[in-house]
PDB file of N, CA and C in Angstrom:
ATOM      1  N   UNK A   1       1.124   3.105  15.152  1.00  0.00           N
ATOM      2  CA  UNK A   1       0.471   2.355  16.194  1.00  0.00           C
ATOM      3  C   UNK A   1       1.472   1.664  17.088  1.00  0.00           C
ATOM      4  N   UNK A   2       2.439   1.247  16.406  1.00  0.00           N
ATOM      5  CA  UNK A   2       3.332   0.731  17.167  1.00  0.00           C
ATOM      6  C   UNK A   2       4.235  -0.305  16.482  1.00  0.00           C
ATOM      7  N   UNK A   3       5.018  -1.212  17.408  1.00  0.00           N
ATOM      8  CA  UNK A   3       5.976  -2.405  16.754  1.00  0.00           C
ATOM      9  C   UNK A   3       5.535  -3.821  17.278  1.00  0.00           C
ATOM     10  N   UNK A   4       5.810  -4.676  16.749  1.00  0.00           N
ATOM     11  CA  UNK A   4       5.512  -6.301  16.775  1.00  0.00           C
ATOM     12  C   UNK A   4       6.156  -7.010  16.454  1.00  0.00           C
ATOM     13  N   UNK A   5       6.661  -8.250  16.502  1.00  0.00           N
ATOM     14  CA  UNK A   5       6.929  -9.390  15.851  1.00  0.00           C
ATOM     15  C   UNK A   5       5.823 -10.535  15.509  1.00  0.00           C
ATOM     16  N   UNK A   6       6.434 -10.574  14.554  1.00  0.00           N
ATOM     17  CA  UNK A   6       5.339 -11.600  13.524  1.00  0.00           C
ATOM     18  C   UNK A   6       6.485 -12.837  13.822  1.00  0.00           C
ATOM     19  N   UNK A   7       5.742 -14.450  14.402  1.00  0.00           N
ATOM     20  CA  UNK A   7       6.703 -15.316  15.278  1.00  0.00           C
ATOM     21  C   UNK A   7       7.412 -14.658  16.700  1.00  0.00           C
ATOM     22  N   UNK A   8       8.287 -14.500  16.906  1.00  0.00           N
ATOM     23  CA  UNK A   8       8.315 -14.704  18.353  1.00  0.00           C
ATOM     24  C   UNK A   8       9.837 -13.739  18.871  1.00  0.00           C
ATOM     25  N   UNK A   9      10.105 -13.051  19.715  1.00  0.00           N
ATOM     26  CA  UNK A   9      11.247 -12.244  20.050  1.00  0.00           C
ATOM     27  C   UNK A   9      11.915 -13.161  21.061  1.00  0.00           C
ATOM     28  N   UNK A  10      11.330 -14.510  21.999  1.00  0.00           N
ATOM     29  CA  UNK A  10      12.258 -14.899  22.478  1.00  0.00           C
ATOM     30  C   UNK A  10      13.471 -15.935  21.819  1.00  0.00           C
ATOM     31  N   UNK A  11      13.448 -16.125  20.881  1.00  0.00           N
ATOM     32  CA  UNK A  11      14.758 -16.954  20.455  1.00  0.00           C
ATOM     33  C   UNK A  11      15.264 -15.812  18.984  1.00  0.00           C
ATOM     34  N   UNK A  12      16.235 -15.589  19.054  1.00  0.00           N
ATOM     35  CA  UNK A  12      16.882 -15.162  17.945  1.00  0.00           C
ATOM     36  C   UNK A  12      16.983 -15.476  16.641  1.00  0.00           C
ATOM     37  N   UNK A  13      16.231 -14.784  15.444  1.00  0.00           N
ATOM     38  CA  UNK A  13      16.054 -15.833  14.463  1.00  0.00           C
ATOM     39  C   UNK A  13      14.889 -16.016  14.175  1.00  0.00           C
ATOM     40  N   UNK A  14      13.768 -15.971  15.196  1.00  0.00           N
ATOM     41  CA  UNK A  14      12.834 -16.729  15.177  1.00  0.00           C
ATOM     42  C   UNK A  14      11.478 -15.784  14.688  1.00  0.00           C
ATOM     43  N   UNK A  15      11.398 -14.213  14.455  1.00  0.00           N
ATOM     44  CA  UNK A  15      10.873 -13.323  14.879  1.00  0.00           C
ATOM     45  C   UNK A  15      10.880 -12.286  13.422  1.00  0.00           C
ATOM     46  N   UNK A  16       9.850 -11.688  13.039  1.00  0.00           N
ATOM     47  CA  UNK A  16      10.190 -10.686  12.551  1.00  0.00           C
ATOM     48  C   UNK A  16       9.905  -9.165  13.021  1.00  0.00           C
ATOM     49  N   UNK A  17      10.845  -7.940  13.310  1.00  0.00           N
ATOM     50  CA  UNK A  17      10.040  -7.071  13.762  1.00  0.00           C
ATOM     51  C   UNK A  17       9.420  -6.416  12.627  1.00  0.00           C
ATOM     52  N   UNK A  18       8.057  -5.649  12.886  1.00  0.00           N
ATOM     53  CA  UNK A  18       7.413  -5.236  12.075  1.00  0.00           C
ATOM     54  C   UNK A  18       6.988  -3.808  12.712  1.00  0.00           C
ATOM     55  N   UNK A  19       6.686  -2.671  11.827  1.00  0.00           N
ATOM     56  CA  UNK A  19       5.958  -1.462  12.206  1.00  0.00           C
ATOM     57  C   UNK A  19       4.306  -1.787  11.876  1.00  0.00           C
ATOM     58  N   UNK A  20       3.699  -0.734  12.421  1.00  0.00           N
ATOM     59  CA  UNK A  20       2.118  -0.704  13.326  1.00  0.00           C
ATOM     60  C   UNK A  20       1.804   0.313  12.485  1.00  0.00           C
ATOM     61  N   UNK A  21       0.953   0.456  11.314  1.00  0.00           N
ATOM     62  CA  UNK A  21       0.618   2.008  11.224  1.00  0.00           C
ATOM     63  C   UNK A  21      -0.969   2.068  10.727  1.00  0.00           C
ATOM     64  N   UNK A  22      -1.619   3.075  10.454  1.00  0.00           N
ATOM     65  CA  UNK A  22      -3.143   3.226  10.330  1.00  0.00           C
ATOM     66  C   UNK A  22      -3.261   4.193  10.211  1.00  0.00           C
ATOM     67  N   UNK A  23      -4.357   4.702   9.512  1.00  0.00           N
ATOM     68  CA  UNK A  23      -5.226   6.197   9.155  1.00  0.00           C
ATOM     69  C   UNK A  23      -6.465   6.220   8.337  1.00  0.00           C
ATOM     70  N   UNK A  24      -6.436   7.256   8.153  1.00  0.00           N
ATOM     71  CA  UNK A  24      -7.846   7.366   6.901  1.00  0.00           C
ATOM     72  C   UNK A  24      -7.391   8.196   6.064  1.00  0.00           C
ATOM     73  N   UNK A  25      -7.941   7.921   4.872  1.00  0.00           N
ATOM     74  CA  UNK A  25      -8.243   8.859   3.759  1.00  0.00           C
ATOM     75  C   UNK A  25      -9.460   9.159   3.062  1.00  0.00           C
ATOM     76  N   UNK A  26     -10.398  10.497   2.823  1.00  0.00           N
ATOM     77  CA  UNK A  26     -11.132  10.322   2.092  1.00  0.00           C
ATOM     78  C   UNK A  26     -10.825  10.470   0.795  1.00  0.00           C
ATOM     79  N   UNK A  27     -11.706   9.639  -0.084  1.00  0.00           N
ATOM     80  CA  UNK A  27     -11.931   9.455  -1.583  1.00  0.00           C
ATOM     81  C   UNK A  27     -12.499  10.449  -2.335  1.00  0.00           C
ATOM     82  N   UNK A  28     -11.974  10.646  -3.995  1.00  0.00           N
ATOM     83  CA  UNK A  28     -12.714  11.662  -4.656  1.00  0.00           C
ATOM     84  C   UNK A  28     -14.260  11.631  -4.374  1.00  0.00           C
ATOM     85  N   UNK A  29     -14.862  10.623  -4.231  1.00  0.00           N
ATOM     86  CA  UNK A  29     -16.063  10.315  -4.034  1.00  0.00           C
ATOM     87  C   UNK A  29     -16.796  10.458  -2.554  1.00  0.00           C
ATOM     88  N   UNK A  30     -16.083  11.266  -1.517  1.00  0.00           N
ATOM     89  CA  UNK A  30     -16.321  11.286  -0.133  1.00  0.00           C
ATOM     90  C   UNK A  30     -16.041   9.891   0.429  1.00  0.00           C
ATOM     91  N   UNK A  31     -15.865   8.811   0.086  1.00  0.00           N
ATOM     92  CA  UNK A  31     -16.015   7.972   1.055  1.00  0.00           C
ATOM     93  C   UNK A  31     -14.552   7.559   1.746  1.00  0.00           C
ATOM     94  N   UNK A  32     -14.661   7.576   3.197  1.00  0.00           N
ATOM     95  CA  UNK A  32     -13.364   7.315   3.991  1.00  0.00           C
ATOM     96  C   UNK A  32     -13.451   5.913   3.940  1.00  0.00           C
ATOM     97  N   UNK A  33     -12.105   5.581   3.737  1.00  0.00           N
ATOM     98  CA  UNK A  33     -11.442   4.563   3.672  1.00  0.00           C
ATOM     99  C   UNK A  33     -10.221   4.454   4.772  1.00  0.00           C
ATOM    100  N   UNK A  34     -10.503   3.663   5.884  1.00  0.00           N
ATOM    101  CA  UNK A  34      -9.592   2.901   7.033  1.00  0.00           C
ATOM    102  C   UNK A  34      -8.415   2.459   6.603  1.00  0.00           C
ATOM    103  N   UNK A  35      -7.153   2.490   6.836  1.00  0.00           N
ATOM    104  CA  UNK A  35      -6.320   1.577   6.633  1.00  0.00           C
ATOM    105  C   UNK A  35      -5.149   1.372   7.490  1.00  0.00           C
ATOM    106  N   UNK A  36      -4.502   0.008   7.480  1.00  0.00           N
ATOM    107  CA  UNK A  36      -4.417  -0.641   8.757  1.00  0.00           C
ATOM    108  C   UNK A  36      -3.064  -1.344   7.779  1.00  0.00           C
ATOM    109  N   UNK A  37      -1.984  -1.135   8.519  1.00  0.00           N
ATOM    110  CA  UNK A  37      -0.687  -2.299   7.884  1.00  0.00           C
ATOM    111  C   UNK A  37       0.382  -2.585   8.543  1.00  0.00           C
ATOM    112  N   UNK A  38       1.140  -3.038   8.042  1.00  0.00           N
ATOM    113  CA  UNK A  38       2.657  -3.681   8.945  1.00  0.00           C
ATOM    114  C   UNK A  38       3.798  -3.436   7.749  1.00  0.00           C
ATOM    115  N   UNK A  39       4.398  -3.372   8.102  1.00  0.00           N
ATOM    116  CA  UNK A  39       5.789  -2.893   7.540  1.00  0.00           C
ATOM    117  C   UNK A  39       7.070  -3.741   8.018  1.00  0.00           C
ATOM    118  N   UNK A  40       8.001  -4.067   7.320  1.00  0.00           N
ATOM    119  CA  UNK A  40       9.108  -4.826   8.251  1.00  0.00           C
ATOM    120  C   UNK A  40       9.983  -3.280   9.158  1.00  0.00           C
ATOM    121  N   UNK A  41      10.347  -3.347  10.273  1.00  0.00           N
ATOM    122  CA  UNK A  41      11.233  -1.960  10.598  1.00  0.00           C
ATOM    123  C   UNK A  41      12.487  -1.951  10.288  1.00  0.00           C
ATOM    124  N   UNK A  42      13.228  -3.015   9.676  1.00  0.00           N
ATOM    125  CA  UNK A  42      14.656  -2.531   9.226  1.00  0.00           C
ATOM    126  C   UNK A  42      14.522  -1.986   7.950  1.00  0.00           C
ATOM    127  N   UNK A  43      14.117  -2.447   6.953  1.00  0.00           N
ATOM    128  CA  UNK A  43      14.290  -2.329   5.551  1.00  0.00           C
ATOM    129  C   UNK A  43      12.279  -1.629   4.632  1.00  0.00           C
ATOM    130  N   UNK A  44      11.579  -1.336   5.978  1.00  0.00           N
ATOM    131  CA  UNK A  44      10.220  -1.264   5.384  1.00  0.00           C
ATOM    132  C   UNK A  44       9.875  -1.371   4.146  1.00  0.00           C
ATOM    133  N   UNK A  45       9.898  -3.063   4.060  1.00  0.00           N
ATOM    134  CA  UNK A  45       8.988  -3.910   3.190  1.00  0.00           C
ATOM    135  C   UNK A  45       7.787  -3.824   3.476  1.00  0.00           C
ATOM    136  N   UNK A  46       6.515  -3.688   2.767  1.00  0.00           N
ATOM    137  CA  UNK A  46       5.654  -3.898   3.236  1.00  0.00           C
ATOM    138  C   UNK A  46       5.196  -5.544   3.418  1.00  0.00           C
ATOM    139  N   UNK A  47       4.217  -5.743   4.672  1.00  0.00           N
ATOM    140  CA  UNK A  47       3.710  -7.414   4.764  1.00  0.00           C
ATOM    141  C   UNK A  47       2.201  -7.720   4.614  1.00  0.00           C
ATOM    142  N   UNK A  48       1.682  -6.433   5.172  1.00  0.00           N
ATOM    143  CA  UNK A  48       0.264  -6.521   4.591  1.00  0.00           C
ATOM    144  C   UNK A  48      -0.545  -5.090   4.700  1.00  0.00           C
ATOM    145  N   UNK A  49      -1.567  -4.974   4.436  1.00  0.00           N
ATOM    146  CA  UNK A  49      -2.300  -3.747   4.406  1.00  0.00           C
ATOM    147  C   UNK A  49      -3.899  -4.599   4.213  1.00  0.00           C
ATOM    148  N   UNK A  50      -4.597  -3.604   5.278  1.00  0.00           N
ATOM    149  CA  UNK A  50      -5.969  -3.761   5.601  1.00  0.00           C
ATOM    150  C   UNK A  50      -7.049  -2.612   5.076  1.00  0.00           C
ATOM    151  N   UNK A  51      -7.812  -2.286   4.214  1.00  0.00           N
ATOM    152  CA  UNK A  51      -8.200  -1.272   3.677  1.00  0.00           C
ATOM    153  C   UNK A  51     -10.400  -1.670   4.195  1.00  0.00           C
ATOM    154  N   UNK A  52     -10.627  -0.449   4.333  1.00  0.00           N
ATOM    155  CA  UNK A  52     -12.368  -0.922   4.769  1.00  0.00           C
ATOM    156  C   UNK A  52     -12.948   0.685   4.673  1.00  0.00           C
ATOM    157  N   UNK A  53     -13.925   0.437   3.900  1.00  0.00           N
ATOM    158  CA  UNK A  53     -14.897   1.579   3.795  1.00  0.00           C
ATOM    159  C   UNK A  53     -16.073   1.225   3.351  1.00  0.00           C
ATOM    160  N   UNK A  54     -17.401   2.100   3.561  1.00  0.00           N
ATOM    161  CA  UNK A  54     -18.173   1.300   3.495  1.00  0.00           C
ATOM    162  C   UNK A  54     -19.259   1.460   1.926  1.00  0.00           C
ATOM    163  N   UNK A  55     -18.401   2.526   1.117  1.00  0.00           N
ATOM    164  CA  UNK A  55     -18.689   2.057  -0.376  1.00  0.00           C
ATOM    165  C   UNK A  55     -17.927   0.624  -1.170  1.00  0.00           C
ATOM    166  N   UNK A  56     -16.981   0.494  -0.543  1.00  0.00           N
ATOM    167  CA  UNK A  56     -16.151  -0.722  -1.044  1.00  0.00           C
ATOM    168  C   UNK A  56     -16.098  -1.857  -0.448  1.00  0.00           C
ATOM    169  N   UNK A  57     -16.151  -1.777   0.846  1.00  0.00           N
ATOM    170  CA  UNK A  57     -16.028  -3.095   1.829  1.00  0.00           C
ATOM    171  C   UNK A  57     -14.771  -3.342   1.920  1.00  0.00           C
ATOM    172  N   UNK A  58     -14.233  -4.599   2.331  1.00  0.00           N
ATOM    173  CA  UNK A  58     -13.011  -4.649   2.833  1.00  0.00           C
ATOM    174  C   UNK A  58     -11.967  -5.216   2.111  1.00  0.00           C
ATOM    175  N   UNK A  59     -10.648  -4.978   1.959  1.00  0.00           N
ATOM    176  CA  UNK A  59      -9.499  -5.288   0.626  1.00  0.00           C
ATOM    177  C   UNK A  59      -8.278  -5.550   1.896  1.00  0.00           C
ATOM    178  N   UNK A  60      -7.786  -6.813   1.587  1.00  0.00           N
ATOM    179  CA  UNK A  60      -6.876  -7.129   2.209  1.00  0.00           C
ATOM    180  C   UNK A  60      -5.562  -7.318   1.080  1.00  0.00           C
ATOM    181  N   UNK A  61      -4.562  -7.069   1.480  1.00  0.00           N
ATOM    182  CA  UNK A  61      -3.354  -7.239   0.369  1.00  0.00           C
ATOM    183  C   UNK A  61      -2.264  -7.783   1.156  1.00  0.00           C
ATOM    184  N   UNK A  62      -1.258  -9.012   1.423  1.00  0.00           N
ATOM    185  CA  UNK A  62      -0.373  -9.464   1.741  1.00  0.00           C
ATOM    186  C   UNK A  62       1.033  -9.437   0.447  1.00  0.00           C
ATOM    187  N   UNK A  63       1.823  -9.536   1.100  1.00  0.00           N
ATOM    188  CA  UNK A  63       3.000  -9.368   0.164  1.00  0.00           C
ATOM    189  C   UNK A  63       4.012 -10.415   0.732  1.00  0.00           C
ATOM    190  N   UNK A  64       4.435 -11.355  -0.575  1.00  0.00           N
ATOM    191  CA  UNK A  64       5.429 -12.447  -0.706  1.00  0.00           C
ATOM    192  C   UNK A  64       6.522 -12.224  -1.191  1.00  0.00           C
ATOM    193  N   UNK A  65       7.871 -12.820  -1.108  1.00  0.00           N
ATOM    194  CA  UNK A  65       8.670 -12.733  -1.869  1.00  0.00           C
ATOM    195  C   UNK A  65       9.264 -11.239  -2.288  1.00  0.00           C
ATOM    196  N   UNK A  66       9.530 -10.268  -1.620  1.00  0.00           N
ATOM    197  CA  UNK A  66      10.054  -9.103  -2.478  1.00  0.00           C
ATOM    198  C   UNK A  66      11.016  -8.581  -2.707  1.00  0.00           C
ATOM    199  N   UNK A  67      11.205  -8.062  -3.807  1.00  0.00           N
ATOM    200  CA  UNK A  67      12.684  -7.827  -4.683  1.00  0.00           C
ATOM    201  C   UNK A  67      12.783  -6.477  -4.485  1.00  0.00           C
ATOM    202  N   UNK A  68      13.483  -6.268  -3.756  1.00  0.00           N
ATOM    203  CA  UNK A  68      14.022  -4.408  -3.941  1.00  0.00           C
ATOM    204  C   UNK A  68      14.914  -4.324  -5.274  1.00  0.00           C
ATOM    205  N   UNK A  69      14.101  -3.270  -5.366  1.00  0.00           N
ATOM    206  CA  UNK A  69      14.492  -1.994  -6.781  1.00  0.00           C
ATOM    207  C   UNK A  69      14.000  -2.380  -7.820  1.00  0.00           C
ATOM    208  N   UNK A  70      13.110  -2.330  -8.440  1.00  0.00           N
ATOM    209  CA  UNK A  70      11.924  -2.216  -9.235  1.00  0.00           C
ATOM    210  C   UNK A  70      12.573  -1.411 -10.085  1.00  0.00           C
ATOM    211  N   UNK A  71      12.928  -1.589 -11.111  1.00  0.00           N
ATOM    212  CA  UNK A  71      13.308  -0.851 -12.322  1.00  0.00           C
ATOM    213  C   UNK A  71      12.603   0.137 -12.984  1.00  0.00           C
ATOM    214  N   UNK A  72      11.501   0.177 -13.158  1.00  0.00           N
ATOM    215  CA  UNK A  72       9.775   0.868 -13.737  1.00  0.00           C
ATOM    216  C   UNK A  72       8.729   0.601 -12.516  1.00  0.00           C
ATOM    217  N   UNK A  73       8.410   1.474 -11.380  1.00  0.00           N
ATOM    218  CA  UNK A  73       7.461   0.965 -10.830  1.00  0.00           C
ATOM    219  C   UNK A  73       6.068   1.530 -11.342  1.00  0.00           C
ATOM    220  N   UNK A  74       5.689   2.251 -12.227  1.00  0.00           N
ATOM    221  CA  UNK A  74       5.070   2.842 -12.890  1.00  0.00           C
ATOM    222  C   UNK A  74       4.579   1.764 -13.772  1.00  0.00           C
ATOM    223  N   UNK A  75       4.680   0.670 -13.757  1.00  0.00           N
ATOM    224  CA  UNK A  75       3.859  -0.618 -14.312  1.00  0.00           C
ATOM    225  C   UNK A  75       2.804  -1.438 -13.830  1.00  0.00           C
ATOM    226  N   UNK A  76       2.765  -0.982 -12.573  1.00  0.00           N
ATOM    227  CA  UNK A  76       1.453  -0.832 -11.679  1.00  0.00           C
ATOM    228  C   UNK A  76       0.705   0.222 -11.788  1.00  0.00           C
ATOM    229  N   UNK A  77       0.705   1.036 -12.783  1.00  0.00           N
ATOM    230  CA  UNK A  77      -0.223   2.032 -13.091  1.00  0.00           C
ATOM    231  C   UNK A  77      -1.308   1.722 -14.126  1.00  0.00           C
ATOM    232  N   UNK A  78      -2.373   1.821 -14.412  1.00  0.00           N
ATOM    233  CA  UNK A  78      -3.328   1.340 -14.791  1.00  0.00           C
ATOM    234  C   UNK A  78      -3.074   1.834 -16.495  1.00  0.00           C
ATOM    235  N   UNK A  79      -3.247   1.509 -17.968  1.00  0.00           N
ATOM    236  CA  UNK A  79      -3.373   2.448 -18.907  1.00  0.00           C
ATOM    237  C   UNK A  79      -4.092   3.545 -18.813  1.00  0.00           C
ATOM    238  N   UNK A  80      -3.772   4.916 -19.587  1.00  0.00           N
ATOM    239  CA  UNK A  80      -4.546   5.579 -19.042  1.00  0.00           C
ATOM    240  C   UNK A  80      -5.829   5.891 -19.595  1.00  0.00           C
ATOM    241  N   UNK A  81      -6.433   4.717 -20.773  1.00  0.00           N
ATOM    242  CA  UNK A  81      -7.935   4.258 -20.865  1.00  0.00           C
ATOM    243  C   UNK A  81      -8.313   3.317 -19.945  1.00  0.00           C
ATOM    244  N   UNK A  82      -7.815   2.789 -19.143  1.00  0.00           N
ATOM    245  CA  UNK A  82      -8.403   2.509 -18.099  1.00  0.00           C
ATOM    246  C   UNK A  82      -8.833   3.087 -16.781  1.00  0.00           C
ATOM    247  N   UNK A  83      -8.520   4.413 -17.046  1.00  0.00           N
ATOM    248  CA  UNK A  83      -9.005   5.111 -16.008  1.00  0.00           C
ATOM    249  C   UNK A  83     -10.016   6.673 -16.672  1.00  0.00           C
ATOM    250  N   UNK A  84     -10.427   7.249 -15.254  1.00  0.00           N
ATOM    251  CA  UNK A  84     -11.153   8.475 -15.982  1.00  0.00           C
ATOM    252  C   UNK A  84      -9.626   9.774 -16.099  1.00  0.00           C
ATOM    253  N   UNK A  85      -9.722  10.584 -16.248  1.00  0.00           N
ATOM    254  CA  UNK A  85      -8.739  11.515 -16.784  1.00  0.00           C
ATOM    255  C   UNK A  85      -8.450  12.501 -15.203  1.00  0.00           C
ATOM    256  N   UNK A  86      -9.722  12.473 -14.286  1.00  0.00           N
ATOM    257  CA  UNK A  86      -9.189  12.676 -13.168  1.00  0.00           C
ATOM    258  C   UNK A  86      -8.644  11.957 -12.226  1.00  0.00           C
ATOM    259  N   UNK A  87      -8.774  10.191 -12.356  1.00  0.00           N
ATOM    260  CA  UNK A  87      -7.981   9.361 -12.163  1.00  0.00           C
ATOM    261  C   UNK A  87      -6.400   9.065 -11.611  1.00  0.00           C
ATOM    262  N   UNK A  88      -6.305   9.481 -13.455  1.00  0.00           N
ATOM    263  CA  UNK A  88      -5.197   9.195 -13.787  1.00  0.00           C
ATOM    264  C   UNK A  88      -4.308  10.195 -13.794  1.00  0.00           C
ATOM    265  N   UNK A  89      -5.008  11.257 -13.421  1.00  0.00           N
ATOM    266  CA  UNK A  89      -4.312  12.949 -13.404  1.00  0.00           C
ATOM    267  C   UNK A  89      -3.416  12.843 -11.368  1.00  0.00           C
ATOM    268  N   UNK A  90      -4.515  12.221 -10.735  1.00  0.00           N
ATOM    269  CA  UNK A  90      -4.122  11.780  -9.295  1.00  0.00           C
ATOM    270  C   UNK A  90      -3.531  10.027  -8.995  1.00  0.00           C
ATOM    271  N   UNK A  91      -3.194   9.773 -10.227  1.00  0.00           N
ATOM    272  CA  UNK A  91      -2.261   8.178 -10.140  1.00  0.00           C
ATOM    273  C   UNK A  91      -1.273   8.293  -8.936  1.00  0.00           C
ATOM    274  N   UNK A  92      -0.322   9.145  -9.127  1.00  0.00           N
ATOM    275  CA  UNK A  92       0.097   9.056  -7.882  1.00  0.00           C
ATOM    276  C   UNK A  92      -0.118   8.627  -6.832  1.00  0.00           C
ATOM    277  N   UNK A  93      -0.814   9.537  -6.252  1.00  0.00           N
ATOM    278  CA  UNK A  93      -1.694   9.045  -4.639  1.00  0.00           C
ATOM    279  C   UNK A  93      -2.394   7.928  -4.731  1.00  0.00           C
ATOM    280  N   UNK A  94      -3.066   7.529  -5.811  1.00  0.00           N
ATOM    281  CA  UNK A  94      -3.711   6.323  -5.853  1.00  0.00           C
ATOM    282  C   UNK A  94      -2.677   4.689  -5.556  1.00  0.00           C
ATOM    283  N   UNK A  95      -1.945   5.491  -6.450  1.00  0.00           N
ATOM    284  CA  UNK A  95      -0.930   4.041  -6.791  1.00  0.00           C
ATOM    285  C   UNK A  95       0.720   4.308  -6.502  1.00  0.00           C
ATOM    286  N   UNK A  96       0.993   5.137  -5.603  1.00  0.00           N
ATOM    287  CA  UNK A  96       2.484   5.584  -5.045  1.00  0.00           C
ATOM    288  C   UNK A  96       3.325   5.689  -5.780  1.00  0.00           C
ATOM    289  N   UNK A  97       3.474   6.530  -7.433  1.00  0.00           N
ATOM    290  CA  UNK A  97       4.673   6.517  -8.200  1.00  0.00           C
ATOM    291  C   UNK A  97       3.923   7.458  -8.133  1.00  0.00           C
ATOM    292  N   UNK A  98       5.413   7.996  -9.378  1.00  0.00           N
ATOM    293  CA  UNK A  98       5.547   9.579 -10.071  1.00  0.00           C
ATOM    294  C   UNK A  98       5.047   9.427 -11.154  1.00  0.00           C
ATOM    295  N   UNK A  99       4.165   9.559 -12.175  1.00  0.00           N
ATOM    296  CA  UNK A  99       3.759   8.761 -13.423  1.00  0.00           C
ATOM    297  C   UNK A  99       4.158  10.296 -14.367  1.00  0.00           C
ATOM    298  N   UNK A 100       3.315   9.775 -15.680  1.00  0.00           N
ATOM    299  CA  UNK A 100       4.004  10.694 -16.644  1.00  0.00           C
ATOM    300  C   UNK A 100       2.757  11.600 -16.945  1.00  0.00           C
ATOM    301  N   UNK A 101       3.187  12.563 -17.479  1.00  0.00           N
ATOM    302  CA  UNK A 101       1.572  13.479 -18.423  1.00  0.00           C
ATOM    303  C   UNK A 101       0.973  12.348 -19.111  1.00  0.00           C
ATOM    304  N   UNK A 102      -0.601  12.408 -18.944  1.00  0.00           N
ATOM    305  CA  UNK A 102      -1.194  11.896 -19.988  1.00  0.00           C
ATOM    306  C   UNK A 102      -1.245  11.987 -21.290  1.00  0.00           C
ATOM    307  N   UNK A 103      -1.243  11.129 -22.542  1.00  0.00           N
ATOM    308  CA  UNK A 103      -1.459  11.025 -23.570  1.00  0.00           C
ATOM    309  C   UNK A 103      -2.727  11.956 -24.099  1.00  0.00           C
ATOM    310  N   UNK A 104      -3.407  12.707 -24.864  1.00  0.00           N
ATOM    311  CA  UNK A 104      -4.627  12.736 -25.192  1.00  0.00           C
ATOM    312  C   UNK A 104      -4.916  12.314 -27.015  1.00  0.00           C
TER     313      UNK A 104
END
């Protein structure tokens, strides 16, 4: 979509630039889901993400504080009794890692 600063580009310092991006995806379940975010453009951190569909309604996610290089990011993956087996077979895309074969 484009670039921004979050605060202000006329004083130096004062500003962050950020990337513009958006799309859709549909769900195993047909339903499209909107999504809408910002990114920092030097180092793309993410700062927030806007998600809206109209089986779910709307999910906003902001991000504080972040530590590059995540040792295991695969700890944001759900157990995999917490999910159904086609789920967790598409963790990936759901949840942006490489995860492992399931257990059975």
């Amino acid at each position: 979509f484009g670039e921004a600063y979050v605060g202000t580009s006329a004083v130096p310092g004062l500003g962050l630039l950020v990337t513009l991006w958006g799309g859709n995806h549909t769900t195993p379940s047909n339903d499209t889901v909107r999504t809408f975010g910002t990114w920092t453009y030097h180092a793309c951190l993410p700062v927030s993400v806007i998600s809206h569909s109209s089986q779910y309604g709307r999910s906003q996610t902001s991000f504080f504080d972040i530590v590059a290089g995540i040792s295991d990011p695969n700890v944001f993956i759900p157990r995999p009794e917490c999910l159904t087996e086609k789920e967790y077979a598409m963790r990936h895309v759901l949840f942006g890692t490489q995860g492992k074969k399931m257990k059975k």
